[in-house]
Protein backbone atom coordinates (compact mmCIF):
# COMPACT_ATOMS: atom_id res chain seq x y z
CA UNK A 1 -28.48 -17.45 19.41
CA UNK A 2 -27.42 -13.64 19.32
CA UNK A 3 -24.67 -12.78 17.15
CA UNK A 4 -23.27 -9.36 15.96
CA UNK A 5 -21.60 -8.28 13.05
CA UNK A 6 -19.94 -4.69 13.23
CA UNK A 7 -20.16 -2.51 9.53
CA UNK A 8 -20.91 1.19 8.83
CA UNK A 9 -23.07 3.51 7.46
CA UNK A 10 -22.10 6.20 4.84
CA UNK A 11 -23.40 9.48 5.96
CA UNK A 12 -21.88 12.22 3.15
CA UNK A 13 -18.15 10.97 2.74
CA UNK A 14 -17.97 9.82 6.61
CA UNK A 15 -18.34 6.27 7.64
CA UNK A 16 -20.39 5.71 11.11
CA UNK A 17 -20.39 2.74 13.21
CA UNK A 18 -23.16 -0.07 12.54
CA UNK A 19 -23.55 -3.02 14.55
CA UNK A 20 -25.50 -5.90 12.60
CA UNK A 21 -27.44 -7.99 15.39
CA UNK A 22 -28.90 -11.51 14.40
CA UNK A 23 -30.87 -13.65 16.67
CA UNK A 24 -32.40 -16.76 15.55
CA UNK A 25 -34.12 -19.33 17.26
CA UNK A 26 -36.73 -17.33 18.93
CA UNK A 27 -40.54 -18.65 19.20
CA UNK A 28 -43.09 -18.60 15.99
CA UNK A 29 -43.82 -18.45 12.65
CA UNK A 30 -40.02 -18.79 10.51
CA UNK A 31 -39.72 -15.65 9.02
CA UNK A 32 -37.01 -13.00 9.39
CA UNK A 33 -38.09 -9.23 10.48
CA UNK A 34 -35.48 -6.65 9.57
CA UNK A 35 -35.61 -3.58 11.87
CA UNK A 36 -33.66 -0.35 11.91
CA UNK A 37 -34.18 1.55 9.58
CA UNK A 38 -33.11 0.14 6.31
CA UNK A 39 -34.42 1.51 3.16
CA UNK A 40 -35.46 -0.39 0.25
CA UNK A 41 -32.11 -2.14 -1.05
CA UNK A 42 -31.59 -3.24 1.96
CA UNK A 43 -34.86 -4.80 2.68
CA UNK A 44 -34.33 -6.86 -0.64
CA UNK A 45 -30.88 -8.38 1.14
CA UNK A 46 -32.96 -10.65 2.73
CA UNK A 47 -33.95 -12.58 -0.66
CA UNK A 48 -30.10 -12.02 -2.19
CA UNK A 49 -28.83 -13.22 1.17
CA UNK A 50 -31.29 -16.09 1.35
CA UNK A 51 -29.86 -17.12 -2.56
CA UNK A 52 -26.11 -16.57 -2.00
CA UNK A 53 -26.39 -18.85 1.16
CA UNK A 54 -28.04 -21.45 -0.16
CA UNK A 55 -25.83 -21.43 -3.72
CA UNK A 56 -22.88 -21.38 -1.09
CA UNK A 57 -23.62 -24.45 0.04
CA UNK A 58 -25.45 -23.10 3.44
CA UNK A 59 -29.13 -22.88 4.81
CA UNK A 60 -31.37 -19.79 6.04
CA UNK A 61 -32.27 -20.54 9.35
CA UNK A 62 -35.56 -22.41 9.93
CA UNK A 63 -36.88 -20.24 12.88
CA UNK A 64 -38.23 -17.03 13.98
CA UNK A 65 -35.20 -14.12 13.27
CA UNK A 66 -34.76 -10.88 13.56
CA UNK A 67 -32.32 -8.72 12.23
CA UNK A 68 -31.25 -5.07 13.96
CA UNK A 69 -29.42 -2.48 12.35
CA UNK A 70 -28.19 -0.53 15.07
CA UNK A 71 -28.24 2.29 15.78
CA UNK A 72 -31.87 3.00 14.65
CA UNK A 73 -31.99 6.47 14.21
CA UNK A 74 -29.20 6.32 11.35
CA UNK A 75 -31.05 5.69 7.94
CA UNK A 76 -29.22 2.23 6.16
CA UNK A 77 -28.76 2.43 2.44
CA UNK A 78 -27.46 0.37 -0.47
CA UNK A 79 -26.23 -3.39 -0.86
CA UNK A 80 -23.27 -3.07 1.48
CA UNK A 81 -25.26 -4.94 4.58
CA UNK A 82 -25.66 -8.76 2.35
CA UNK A 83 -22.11 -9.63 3.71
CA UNK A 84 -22.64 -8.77 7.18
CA UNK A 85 -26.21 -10.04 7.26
CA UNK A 86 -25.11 -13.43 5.88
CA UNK A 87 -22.42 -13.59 7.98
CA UNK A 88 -24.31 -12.86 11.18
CA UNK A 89 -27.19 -15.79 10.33
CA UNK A 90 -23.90 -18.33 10.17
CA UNK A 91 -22.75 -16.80 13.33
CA UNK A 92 -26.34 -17.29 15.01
CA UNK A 93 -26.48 -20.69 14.19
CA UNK A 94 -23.12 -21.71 15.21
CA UNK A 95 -21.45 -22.26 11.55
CA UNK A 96 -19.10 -19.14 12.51
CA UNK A 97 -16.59 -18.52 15.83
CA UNK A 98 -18.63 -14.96 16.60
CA UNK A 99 -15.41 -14.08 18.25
CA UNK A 100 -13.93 -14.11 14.95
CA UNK A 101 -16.09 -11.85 13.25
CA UNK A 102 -15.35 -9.43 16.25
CA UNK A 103 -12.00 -7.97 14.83
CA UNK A 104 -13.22 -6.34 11.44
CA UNK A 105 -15.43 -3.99 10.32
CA UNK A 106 -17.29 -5.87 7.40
CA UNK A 107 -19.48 -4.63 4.33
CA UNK A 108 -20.20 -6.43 0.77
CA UNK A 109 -22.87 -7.19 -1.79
CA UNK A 110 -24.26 -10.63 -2.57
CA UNK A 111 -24.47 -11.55 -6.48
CA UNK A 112 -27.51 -14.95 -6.18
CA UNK A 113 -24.35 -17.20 -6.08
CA UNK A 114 -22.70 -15.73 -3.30
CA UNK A 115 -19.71 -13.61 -5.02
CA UNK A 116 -18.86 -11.11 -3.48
CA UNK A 117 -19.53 -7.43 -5.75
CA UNK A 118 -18.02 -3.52 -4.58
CA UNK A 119 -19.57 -0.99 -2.66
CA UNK A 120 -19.27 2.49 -1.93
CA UNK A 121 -16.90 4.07 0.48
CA UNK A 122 -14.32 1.63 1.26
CA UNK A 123 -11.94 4.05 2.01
CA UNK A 124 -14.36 5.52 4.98
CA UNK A 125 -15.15 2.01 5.90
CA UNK A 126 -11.62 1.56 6.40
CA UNK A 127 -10.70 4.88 8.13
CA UNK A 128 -13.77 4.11 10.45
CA UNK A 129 -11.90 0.24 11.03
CA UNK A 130 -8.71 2.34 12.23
CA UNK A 131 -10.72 4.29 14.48
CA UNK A 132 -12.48 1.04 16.19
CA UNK A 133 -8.95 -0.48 15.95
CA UNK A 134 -9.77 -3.44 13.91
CA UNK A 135 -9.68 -4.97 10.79
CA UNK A 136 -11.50 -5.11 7.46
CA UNK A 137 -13.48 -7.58 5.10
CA UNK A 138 -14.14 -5.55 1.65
CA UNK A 139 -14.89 -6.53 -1.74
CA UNK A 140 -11.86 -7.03 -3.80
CA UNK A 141 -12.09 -3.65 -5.58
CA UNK A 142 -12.97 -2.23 -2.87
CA UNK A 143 -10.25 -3.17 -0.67
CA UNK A 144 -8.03 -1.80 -2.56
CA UNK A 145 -8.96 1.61 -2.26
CA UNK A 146 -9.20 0.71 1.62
CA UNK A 147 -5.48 -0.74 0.87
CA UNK A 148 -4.24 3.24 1.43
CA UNK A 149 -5.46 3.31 4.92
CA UNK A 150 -2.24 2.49 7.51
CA UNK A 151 -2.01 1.01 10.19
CA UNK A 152 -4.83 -1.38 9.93
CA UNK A 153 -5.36 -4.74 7.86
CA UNK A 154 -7.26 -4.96 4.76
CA UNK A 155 -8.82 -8.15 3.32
CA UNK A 156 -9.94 -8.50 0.51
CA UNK A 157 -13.07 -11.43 -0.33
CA UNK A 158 -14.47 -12.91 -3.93
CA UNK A 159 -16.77 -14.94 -2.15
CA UNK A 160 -18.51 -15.61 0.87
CA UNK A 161 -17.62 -19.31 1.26
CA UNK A 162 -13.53 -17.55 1.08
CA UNK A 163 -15.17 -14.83 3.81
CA UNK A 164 -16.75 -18.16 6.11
CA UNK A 165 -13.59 -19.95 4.97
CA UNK A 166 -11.13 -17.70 6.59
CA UNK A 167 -12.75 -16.49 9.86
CA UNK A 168 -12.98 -20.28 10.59
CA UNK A 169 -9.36 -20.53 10.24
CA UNK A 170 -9.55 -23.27 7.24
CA UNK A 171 -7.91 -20.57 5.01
CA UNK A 172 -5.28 -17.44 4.91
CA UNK A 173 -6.07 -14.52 3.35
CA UNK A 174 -2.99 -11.66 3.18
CA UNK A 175 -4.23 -8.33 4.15
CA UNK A 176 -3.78 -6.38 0.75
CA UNK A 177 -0.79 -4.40 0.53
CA UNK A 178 -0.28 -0.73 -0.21
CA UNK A 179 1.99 -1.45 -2.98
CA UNK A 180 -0.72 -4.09 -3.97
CA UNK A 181 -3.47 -1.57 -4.91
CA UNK A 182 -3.33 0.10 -8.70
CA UNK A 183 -4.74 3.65 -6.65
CA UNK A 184 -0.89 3.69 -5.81
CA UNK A 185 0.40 3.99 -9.12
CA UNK A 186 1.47 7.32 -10.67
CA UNK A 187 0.37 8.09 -13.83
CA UNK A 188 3.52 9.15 -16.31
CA UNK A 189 4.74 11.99 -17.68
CA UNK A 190 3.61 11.03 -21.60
CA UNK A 191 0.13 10.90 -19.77
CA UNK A 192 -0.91 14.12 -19.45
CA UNK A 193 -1.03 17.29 -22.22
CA UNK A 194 2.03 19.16 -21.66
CA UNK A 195 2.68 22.85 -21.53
CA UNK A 196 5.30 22.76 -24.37
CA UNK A 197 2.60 22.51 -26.59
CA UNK A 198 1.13 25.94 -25.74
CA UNK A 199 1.71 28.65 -28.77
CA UNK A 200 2.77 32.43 -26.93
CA UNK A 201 0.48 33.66 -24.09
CA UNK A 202 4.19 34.11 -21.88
CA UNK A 203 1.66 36.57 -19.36
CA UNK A 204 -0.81 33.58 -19.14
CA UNK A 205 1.81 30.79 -18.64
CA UNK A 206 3.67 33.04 -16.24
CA UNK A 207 0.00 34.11 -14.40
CA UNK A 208 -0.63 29.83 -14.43
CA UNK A 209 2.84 28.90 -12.60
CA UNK A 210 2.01 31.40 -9.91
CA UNK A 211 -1.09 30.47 -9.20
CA UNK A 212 -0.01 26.69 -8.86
CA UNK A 213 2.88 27.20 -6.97
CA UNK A 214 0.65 29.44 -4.53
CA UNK A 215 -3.02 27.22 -4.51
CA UNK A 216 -4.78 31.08 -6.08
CA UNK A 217 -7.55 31.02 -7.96
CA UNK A 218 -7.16 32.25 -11.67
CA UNK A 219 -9.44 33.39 -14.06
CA UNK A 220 -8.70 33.98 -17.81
CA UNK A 221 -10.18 36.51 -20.15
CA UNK A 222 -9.84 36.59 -23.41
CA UNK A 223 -11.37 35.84 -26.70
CA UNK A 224 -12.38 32.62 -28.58
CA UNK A 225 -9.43 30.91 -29.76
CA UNK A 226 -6.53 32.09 -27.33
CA UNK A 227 -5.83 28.97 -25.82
CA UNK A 228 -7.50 29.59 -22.16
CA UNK A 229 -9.32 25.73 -22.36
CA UNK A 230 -6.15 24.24 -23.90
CA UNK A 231 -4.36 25.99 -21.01
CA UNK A 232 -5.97 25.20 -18.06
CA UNK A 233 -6.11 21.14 -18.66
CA UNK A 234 -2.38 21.45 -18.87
CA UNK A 235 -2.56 22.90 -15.24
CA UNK A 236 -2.77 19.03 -13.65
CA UNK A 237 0.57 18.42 -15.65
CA UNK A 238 2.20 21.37 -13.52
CA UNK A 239 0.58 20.54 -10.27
CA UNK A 240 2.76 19.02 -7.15
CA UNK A 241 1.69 15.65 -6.73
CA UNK A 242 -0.50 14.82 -3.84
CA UNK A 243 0.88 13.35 -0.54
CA UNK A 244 -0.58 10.19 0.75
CA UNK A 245 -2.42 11.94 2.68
CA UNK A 246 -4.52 13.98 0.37
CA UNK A 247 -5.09 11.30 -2.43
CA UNK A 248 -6.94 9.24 0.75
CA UNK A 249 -8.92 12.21 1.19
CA UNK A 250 -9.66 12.34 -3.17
CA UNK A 251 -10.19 9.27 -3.36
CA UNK A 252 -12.41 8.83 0.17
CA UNK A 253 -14.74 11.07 -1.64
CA UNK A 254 -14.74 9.48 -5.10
CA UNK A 255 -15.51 5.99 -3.43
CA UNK A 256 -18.50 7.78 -1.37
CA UNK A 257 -19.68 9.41 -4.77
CA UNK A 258 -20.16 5.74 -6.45
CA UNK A 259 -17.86 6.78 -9.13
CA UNK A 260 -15.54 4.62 -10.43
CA UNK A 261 -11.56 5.46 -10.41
CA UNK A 262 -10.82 3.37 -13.49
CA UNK A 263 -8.76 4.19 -16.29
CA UNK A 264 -7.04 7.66 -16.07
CA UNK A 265 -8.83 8.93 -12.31
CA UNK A 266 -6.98 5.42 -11.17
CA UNK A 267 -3.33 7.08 -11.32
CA UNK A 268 -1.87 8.57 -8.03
CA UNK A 269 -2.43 11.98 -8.92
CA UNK A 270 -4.98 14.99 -8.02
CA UNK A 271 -8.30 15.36 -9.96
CA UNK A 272 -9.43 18.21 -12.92
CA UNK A 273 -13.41 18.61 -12.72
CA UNK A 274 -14.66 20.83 -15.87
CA UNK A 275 -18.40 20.66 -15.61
CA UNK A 276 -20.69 22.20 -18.54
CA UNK A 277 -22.16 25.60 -17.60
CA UNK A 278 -25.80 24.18 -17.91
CA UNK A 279 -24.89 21.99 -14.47
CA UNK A 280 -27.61 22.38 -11.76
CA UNK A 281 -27.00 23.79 -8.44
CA UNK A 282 -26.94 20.01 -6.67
CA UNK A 283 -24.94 19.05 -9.21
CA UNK A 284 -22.18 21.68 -8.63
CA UNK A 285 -22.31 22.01 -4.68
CA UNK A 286 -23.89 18.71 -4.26
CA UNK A 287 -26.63 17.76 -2.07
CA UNK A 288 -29.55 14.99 -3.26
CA UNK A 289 -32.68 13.89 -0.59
CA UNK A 290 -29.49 11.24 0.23
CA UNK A 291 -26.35 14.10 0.66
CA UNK A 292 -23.78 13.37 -2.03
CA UNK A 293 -20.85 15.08 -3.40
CA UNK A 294 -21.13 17.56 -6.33
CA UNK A 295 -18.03 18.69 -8.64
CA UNK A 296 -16.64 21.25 -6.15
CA UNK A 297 -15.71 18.45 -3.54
CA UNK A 298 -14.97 16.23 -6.47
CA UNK A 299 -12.29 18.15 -7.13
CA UNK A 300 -11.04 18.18 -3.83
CA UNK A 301 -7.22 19.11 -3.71
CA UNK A 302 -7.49 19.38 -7.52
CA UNK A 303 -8.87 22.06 -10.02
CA UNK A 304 -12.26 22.75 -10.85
CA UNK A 305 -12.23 24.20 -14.34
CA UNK A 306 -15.03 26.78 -15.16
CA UNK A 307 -15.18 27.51 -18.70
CA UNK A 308 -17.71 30.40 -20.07
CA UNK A 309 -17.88 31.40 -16.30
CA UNK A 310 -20.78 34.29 -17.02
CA UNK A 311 -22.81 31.32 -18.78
CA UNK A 312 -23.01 28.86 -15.30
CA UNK A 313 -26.28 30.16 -13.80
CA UNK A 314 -25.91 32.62 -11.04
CA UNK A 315 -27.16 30.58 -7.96
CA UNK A 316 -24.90 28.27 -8.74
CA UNK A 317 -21.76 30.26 -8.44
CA UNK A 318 -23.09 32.29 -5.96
CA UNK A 319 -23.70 29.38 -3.34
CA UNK A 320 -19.99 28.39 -4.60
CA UNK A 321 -18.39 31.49 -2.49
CA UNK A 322 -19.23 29.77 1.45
CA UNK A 323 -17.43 26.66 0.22
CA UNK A 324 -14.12 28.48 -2.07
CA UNK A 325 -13.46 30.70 1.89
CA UNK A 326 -13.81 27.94 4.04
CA UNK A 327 -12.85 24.72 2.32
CA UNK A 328 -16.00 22.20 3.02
CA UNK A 329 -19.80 22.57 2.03
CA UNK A 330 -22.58 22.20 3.88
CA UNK A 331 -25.36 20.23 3.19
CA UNK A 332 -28.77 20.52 5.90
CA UNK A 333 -31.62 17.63 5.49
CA UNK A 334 -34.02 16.68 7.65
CA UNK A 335 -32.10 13.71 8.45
CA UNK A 336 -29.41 16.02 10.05
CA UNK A 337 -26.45 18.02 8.19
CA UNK A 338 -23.58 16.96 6.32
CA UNK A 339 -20.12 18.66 5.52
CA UNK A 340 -17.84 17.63 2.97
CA UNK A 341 -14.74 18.41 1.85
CA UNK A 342 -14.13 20.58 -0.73
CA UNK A 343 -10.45 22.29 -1.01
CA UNK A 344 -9.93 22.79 -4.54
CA UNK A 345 -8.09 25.72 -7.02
CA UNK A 346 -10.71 27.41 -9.43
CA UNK A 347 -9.68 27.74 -12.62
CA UNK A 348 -11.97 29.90 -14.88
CA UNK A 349 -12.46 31.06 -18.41
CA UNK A 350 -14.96 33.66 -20.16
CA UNK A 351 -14.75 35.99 -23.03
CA UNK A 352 -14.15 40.16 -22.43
CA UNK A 353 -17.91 40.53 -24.33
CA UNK A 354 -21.04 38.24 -25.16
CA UNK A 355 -19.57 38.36 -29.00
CA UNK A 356 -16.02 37.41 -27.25
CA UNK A 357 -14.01 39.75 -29.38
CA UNK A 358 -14.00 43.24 -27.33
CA UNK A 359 -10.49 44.56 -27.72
CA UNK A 360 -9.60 41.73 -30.76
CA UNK A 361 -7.48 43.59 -33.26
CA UNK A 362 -8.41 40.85 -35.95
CA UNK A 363 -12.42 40.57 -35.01
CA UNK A 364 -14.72 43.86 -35.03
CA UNK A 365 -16.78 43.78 -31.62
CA UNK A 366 -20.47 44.84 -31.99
CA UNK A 367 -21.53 44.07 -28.35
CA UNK A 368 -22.70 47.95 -27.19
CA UNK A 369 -21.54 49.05 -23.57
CA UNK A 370 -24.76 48.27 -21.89
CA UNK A 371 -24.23 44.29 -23.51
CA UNK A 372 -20.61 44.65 -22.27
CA UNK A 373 -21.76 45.62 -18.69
CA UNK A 374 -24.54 43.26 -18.31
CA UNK A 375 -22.26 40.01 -19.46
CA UNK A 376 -19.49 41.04 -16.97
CA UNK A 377 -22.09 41.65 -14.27
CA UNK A 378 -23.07 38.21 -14.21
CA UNK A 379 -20.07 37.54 -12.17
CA UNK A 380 -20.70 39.33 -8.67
CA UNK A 381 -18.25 41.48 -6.42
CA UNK A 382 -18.29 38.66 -4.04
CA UNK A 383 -17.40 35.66 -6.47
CA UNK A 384 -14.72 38.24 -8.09
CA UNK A 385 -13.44 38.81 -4.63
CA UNK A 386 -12.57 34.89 -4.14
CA UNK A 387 -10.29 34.76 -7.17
CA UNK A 388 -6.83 35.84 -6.81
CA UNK A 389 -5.48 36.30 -9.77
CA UNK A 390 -7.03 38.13 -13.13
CA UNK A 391 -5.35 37.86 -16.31
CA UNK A 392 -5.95 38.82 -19.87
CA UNK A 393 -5.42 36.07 -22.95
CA UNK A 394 -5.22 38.30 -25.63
CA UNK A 395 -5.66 36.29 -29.34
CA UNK A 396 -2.45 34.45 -30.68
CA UNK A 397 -0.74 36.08 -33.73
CA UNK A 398 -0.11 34.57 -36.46
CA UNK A 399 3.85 34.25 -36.15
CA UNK A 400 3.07 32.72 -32.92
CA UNK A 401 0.47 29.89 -35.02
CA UNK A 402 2.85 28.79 -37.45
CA UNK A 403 5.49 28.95 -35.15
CA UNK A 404 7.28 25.43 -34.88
CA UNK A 405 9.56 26.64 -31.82
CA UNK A 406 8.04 24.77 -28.76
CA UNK A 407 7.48 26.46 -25.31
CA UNK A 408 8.63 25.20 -21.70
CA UNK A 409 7.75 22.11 -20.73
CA UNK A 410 5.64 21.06 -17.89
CA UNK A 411 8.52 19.37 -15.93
CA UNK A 412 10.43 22.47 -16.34
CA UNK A 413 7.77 24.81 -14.33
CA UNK A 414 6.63 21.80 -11.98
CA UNK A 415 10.72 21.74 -10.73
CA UNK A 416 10.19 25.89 -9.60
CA UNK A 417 6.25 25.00 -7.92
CA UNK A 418 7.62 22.16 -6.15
CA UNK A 419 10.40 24.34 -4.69
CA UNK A 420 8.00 27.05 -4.21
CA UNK A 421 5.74 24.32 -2.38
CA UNK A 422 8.17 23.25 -0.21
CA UNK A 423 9.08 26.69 0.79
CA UNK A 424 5.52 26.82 1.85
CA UNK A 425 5.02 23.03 3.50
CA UNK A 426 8.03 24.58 5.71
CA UNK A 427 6.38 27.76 6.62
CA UNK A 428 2.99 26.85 7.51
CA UNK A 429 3.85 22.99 9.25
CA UNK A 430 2.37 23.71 12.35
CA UNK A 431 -0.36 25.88 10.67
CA UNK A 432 -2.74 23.78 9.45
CA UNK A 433 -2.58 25.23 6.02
CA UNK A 434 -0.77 24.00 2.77
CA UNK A 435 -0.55 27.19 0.78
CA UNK A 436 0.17 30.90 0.34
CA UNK A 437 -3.61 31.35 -1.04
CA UNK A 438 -4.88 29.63 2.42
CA UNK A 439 -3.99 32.39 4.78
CA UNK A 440 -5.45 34.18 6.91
CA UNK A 441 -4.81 38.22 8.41
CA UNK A 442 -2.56 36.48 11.40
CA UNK A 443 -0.49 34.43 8.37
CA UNK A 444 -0.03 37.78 6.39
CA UNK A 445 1.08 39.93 9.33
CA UNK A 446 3.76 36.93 10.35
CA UNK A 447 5.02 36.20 6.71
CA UNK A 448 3.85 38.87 4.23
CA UNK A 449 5.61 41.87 5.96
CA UNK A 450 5.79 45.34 3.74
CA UNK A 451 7.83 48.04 4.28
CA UNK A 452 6.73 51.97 4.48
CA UNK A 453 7.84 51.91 0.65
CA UNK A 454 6.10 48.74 -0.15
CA UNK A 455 3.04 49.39 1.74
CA UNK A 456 2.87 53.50 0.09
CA UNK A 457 3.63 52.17 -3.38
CA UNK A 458 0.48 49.26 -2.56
CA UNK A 459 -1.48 52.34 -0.97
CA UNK A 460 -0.46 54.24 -4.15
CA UNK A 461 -1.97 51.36 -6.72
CA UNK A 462 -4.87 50.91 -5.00
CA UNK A 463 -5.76 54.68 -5.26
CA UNK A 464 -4.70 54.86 -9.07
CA UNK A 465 -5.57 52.03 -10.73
CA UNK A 466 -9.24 52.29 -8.29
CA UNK A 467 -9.26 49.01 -7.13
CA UNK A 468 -11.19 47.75 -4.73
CA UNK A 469 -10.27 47.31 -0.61
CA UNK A 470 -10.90 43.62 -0.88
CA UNK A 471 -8.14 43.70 -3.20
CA UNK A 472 -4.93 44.51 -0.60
CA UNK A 473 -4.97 40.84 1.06
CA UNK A 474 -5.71 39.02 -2.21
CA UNK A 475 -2.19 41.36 -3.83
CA UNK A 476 -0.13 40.51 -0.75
CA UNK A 477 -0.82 36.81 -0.75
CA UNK A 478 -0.02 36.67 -4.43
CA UNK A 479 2.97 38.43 -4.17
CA UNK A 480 3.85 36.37 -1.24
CA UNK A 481 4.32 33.25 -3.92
CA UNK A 482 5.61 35.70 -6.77
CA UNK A 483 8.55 35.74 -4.02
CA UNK A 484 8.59 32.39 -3.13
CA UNK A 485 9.08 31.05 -6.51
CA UNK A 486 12.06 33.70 -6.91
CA UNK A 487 13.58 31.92 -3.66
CA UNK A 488 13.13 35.35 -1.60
CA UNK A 489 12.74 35.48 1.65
CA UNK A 490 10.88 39.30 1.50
CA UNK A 491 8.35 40.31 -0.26
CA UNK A 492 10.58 42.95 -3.05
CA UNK A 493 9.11 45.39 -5.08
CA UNK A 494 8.69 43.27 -8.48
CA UNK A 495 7.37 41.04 -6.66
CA UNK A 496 4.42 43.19 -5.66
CA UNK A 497 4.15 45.08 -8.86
CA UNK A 498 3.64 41.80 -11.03
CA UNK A 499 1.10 40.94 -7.79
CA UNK A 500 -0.91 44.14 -8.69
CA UNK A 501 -1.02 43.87 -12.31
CA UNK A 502 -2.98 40.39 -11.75
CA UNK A 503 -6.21 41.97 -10.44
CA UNK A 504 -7.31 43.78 -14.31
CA UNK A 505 -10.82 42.90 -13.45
CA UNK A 506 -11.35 44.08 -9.82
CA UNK A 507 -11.49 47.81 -10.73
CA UNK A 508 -14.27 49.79 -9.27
């Protein structure tokens, strides 16, 4: 008897469509065949299967049966196919309605005595269940991050005597509820650092708030000890919490990844990657013989914090520029390509000199000119072009050390990004774009309009100060949000001075 079990493949952070064919009772020797190309894990179902059903209080089948992972050209990895396989031998041998396994998309591990264990990607199993319009059987933890999904019902399984159980009607399971799942929660205020506990650096802070409110890329510069790593994990604290929308997406590719949201990455709230700068190019950008995400799409509508910038080797950040313009990477195998998501703020830090204290008042610098040039030249025109914002963190005073007065809050600046957010969500709804930092040469010449004086005195800077032509679009944007966090609806002339002032390091 032919049954068929429908479940999914993970290919990148995408789930496609697997159909899980049984037929047993054919002619010869009992043994099952397993064809379409599984890899290794999957192969090895057959014994875990084989032990879960008999521990459940069920039987293999005692004939010739063959089992089809379809379609064949689609490579099948991982545990996820137990559950589906087990279900479809019931189903062949009449122990299962096969009608009733019709209306979900279904995926699990077997432990030996049939429990049922988490896989990757439930959130793309479920996104791929709303697309076939039907239901789906998960893993517990799993269905919970499948529990964001609307519009379709989630069910969540400990066992697969409560999986046989309930598609024979003997049982009721309650889909899982968004308010069910702990991925809902937010995390609260006492939870993350807070800006108040900054000493000085107003021009940083200031610099910080724009580009939040804005989605620009910042880099710091400044020596050891001025607070540009204590800054920049603050920036989550400041950062407009994610819609529904985009924590599906985080957390679609943090499911994919195998990595688990417990703990702090659990809360409702948008990630903060800081990778070491001895990180390998796969690592970074991602990629693997089986496609997986690295820490750019890991921090997907989040920050990716670069400290020691000129330290992370040079491919690395040089294959980084394709993904920071268009928002996804890449990834070609043989087995075909793979793009994944990868929208995320850089954040990043480095010292002025290799000694770090060029232009310290307190610390001598002994780096010559030709040291100076080569350290900053490890960050090309290209990268340097891709960041919008350039601002120096010059070393705290002492005054501002033993200083006991605290600085603004995180709540405080969050209330004029939000504002400055929504002044954005407005502008570009039917744009396809959630930020100032986001837009293209049509955006600018709709919302970013200068006037001869504005556009001479721009003309003006860029001559003087010799900054580069790539510069006018990045100054424009920025002062774009410099005006929508003042509530203006044109772009005035402080608005583009303090605009112009943040690009120190793109002089020619």
């Amino acid at each position: 008897m032919l049954s068929t079990v429908h479940s999914g493949a993970l290919v990148g952070v995408d789930a496609l469509p697997v159909e899980v064919e049984v037929n047993s009772g054919e002619k010869g020797e009992p043994r099952v065949f397993m064809v379409g190309l599984p890899d290794a894990a999957v192969k090895e179902s057959q014994d875990r299967v084989c032990s879960a059903l008999a521990n459940s209080g069920f039987a293999m089948p005692q004939t010739r049966t063959t089992i089809n992972l379809a379609p064949g050209d689609i490579r099948k990895e991982g545990p996820m196919y137990d559950l589906p396989i087990a279900l479809g031998l019931l189903a062949s041998t009449g122990r299962i309605a096969p009608e009733k396994i019709g209306g979900y998309v279904i995926a699990g591990e077997l432990a030996l005595s049939g429990q049922i264990r988490s896989i990757y990607g439930g959130v793309s199993l479920a996104l791929l269940a709303r697309k076939l319009k039907r239901g789906v059987i998960l893993p517990r933890e799993s269905a919970y991050e499948a529990a964001l999904v609307e519009g379709i019902e989630v069910i969540a399984a400990d066992s697969l005597v409560e999986v046989v159980d309930f598609l024979n009607g003997k049982i009721e399971l309650k889909p899982v509820a968004l308010e069910d799942s702990p991925y809902s929660r937010r995390a609260g205020e006492s939870y993350m650092p807070d800006f108040s506990e900054v000493k000085g650096q107003l021009q940083v802070r200031r610099a910080v708030e724009v580009a939040v409110a804005g989605g620009h890329n910042l880099l710091m510069v400044g020596p050891p000890g001025s607070g540009k790593s204590m800054i920049a994990k603050r920036i989550p604290s400041i950062m407009p919490m994610p819609t529904l929308e985009e924590f599906l997406e985080i957390l679609g590719i943090y499911s994919a990844a195998g990595i688990s949201r417990d703990g702090e990455n659990k809360f409702f709230k948008r990630p903060f990657r800081s990778p070491h700068h001895t990180i390998s190019d796969v690592g970074l950008i991602g990629g693997g013989s089986v496609p997986k995400p690295g820490e750019i799409s890991l921090a997907h509508n989040g920050v990716l914090f670069l400290d020691e910038l000129p330290e992370f080797k040079r491919s690395a950040l040089e294959v980084m520029r394709q993904p920071l313009e268009d928002g996804y990477v890449s990834i070609s195998r043989s087995a075909g390509k793979v793009e994944i998501p990868c929208k995320f703020m850089l954040v990043a830090a480095m010292n002025p000199c290799p000694c770090g204290y060029y232009g310290d008042k307190r610390h001598a610098c002994h780096c010559t000119p030709l040291q100076i040039q080569r350290y900053r030249s490890k960050i090309s025109g290209p990268l340097l072009d891709r960041i919008d914002i350039h601002v120096e963190a010059p070393a705290i005073s002492l005054d501002e050390i033993g200083s006991s007065a605290q600085g603004e809050s995180s709540a405080e600046i969050r209330k004029r990004i939000d504002a400055a957010r929504k002044i954005q969500s407005e502008r570009f709804a039917d744009s396809g774009i959630r930020n100032n930092a986001s837009m293209s040469s049509k955006h600018i010449k709709a919302y970013c309009s200068l006037d001869g004086d504005l556009r001479s005195m721009l003309a003006s800077a860029m001559e003087s100060l010799n900054l580069s032509a790539r510069a006018w679009d990045r100054i424009i944007k920025v002062s774009r949000t410099i005006a929508d966090l003042d509530n203006s609806e044109k772009i005035q002339r402080r608005h583009l001075l303090e605009a112009i002032n943040y690009r120190s390091l793109d002089r020619r």
